[in-house]
Protein backbone atom coordinates (compact mmCIF):
# COMPACT_ATOMS: atom_id res chain seq x y z
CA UNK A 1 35.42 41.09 -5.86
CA UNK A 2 33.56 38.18 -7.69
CA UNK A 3 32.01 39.33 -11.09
CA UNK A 4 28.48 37.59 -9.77
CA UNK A 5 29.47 38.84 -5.93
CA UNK A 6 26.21 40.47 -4.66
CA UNK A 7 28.27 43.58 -3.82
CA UNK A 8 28.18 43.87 -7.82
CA UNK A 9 24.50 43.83 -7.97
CA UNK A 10 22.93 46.60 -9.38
CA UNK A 11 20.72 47.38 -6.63
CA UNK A 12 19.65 46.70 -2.91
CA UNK A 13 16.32 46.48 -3.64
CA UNK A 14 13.73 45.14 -6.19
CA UNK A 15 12.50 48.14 -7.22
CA UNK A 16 10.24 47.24 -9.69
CA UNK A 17 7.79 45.21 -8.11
CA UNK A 18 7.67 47.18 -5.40
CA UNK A 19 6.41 50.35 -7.65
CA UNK A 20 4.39 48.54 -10.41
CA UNK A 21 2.85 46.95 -7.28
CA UNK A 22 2.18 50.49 -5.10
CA UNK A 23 0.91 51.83 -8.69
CA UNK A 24 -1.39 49.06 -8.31
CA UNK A 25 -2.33 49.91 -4.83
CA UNK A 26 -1.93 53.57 -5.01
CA UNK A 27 -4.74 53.23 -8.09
CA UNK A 28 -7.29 51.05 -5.93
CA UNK A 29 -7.20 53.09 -3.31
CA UNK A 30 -7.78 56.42 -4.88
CA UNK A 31 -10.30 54.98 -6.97
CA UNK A 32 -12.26 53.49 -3.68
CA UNK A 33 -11.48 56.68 -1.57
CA UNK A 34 -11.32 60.02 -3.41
CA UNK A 35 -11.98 60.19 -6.97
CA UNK A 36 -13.54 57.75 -8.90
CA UNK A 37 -12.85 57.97 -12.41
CA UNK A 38 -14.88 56.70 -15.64
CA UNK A 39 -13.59 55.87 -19.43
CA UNK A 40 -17.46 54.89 -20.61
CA UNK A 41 -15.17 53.45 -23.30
CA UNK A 42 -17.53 50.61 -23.06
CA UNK A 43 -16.34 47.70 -24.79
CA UNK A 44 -13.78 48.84 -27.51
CA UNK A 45 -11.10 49.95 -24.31
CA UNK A 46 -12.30 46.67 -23.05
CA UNK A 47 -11.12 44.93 -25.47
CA UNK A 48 -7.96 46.76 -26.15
CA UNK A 49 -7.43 46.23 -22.25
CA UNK A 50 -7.49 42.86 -22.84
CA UNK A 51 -5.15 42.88 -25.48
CA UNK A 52 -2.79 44.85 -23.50
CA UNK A 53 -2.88 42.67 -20.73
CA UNK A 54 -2.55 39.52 -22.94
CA UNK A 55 0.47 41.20 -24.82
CA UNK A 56 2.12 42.00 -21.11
CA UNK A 57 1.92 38.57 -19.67
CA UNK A 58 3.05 37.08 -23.00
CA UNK A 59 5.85 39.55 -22.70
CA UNK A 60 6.72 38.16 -18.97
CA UNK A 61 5.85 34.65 -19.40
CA UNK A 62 8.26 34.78 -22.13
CA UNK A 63 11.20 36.93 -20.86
CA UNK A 64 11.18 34.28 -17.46
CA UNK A 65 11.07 31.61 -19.78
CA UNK A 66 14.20 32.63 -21.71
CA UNK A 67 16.07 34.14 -18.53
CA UNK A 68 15.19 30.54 -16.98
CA UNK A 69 17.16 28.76 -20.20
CA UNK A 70 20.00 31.30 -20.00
CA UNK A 71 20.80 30.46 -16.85
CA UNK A 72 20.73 34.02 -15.39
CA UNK A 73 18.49 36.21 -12.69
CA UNK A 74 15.38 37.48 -12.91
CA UNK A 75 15.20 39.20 -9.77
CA UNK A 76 16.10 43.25 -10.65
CA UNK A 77 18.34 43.69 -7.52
CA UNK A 78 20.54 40.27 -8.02
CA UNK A 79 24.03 40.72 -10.29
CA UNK A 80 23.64 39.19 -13.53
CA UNK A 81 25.83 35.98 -14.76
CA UNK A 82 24.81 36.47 -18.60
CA UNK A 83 23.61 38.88 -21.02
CA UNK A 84 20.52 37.71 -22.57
CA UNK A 85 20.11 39.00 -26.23
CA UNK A 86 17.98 36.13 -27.41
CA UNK A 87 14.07 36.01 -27.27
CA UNK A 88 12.01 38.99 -26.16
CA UNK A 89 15.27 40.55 -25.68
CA UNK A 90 15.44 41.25 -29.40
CA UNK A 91 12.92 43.54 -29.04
CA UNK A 92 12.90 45.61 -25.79
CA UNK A 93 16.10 45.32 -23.20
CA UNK A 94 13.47 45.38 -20.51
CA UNK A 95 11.19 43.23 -21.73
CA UNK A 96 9.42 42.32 -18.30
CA UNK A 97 9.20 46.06 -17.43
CA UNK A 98 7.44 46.95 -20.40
CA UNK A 99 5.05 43.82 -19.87
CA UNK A 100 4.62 45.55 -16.60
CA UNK A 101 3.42 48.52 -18.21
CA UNK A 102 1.43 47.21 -20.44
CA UNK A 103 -0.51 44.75 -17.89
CA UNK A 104 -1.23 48.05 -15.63
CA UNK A 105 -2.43 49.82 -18.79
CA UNK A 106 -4.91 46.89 -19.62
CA UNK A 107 -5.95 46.32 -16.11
CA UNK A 108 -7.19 50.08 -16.26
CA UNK A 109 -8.70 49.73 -19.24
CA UNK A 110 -10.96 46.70 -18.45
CA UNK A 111 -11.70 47.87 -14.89
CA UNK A 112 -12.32 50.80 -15.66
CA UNK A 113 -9.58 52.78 -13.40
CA UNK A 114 -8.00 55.28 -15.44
CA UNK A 115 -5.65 56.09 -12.23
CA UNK A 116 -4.23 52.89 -12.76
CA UNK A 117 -3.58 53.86 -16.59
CA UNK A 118 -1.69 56.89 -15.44
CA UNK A 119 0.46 55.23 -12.64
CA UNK A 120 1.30 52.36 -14.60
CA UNK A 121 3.39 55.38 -16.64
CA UNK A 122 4.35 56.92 -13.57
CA UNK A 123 5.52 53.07 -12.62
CA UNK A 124 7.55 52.96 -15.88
CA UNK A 125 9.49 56.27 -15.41
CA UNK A 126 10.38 55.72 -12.25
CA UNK A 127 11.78 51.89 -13.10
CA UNK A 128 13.64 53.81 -15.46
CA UNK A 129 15.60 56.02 -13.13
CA UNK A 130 15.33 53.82 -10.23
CA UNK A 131 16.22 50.31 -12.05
CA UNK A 132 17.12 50.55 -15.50
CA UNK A 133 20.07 53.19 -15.49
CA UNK A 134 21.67 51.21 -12.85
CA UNK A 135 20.93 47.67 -14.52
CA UNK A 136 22.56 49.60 -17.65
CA UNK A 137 25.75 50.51 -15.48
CA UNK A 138 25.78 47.21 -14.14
CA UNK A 139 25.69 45.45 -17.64
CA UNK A 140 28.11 48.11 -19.35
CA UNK A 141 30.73 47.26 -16.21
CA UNK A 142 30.23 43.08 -16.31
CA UNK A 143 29.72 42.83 -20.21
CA UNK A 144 31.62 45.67 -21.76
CA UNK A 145 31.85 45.72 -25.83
CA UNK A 146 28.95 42.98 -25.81
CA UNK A 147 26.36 45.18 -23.87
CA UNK A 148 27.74 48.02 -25.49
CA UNK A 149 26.81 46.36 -29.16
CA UNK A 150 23.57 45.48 -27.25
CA UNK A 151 22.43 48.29 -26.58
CA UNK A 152 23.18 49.94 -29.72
CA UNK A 153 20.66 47.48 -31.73
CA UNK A 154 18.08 47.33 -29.14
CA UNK A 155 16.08 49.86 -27.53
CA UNK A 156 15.63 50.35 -24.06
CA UNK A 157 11.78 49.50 -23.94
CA UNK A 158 10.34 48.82 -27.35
């Protein structure tokens, strides 16, 4: 088998889009249908929504940026050619998944949909055991010592 053969990839299926975008869903729809929820934060969670959602999309913008120059996959279910250490990745080795999070977060602060707040965490653990672990086994089998020193210096999400 081919070290970039998709039979080596760490999944079948993207995972994460698929549950940061149900989160997203899932949170609308309650909202509309069953139990409306309010922060009254008013403008402070506002604004600290907005800064959550600017720090998430930096955090994305910037991790497909890098993965783009490294010549690698972005898509979660796809077998990685390189281990990216460089860029965002020196501070989170999921650095989209946590700009994920945090875009959820911000999105439920501004519009005022604290079910969104909640599921963007629910999102995140379930990434975690759904994506991540296996993305771990998959780098630990293709990169060895290297992911191993990885890892070590760099946490999983912040």
């Amino acid at each position: 088998m081919a070290a970039d053969d998709e039979s080596d990839a760490p999944n079948r299926w993207p995972w994460p889009p698929m549950l940061y975008g149900g989160a997203i869903l899932a949170a609308l729809l309650i909202e509309r249908s069953v139990l409306a929820t309010s922060h009254g934060g008013g403008f402070a969670l506002a604004l600290l929504g907005g800064l959550a959602i600017a720090a998430g999309l930096t955090l994305e913008l910037g991790t497909a940026w890098t993965i783009r120059r490294a010549k690698t996959t972005i898509m979660p279910h796809r077998a990685a050619s390189r281990l990216v250490t460089w860029g965002p990745f020196r501070i989170s080795r999921n650095p989209i998944y946590l700009g994920n999070t945090l875009l959820l977060v911000g999105l439920g602060l501004v519009f005022d949909n604290l079910w969104l707040v909640g599921l963007a965490f629910l999102a995140a653990a379930a990434t975690r055991k759904l994506a991540i672990e296996r993305e771990e086994r998959h780098l630990a089998r293709k990169f060895g010592a290297e992911w191993e020193a990885y890892a070590a210096r760099v946490r999983r999400w912040v």
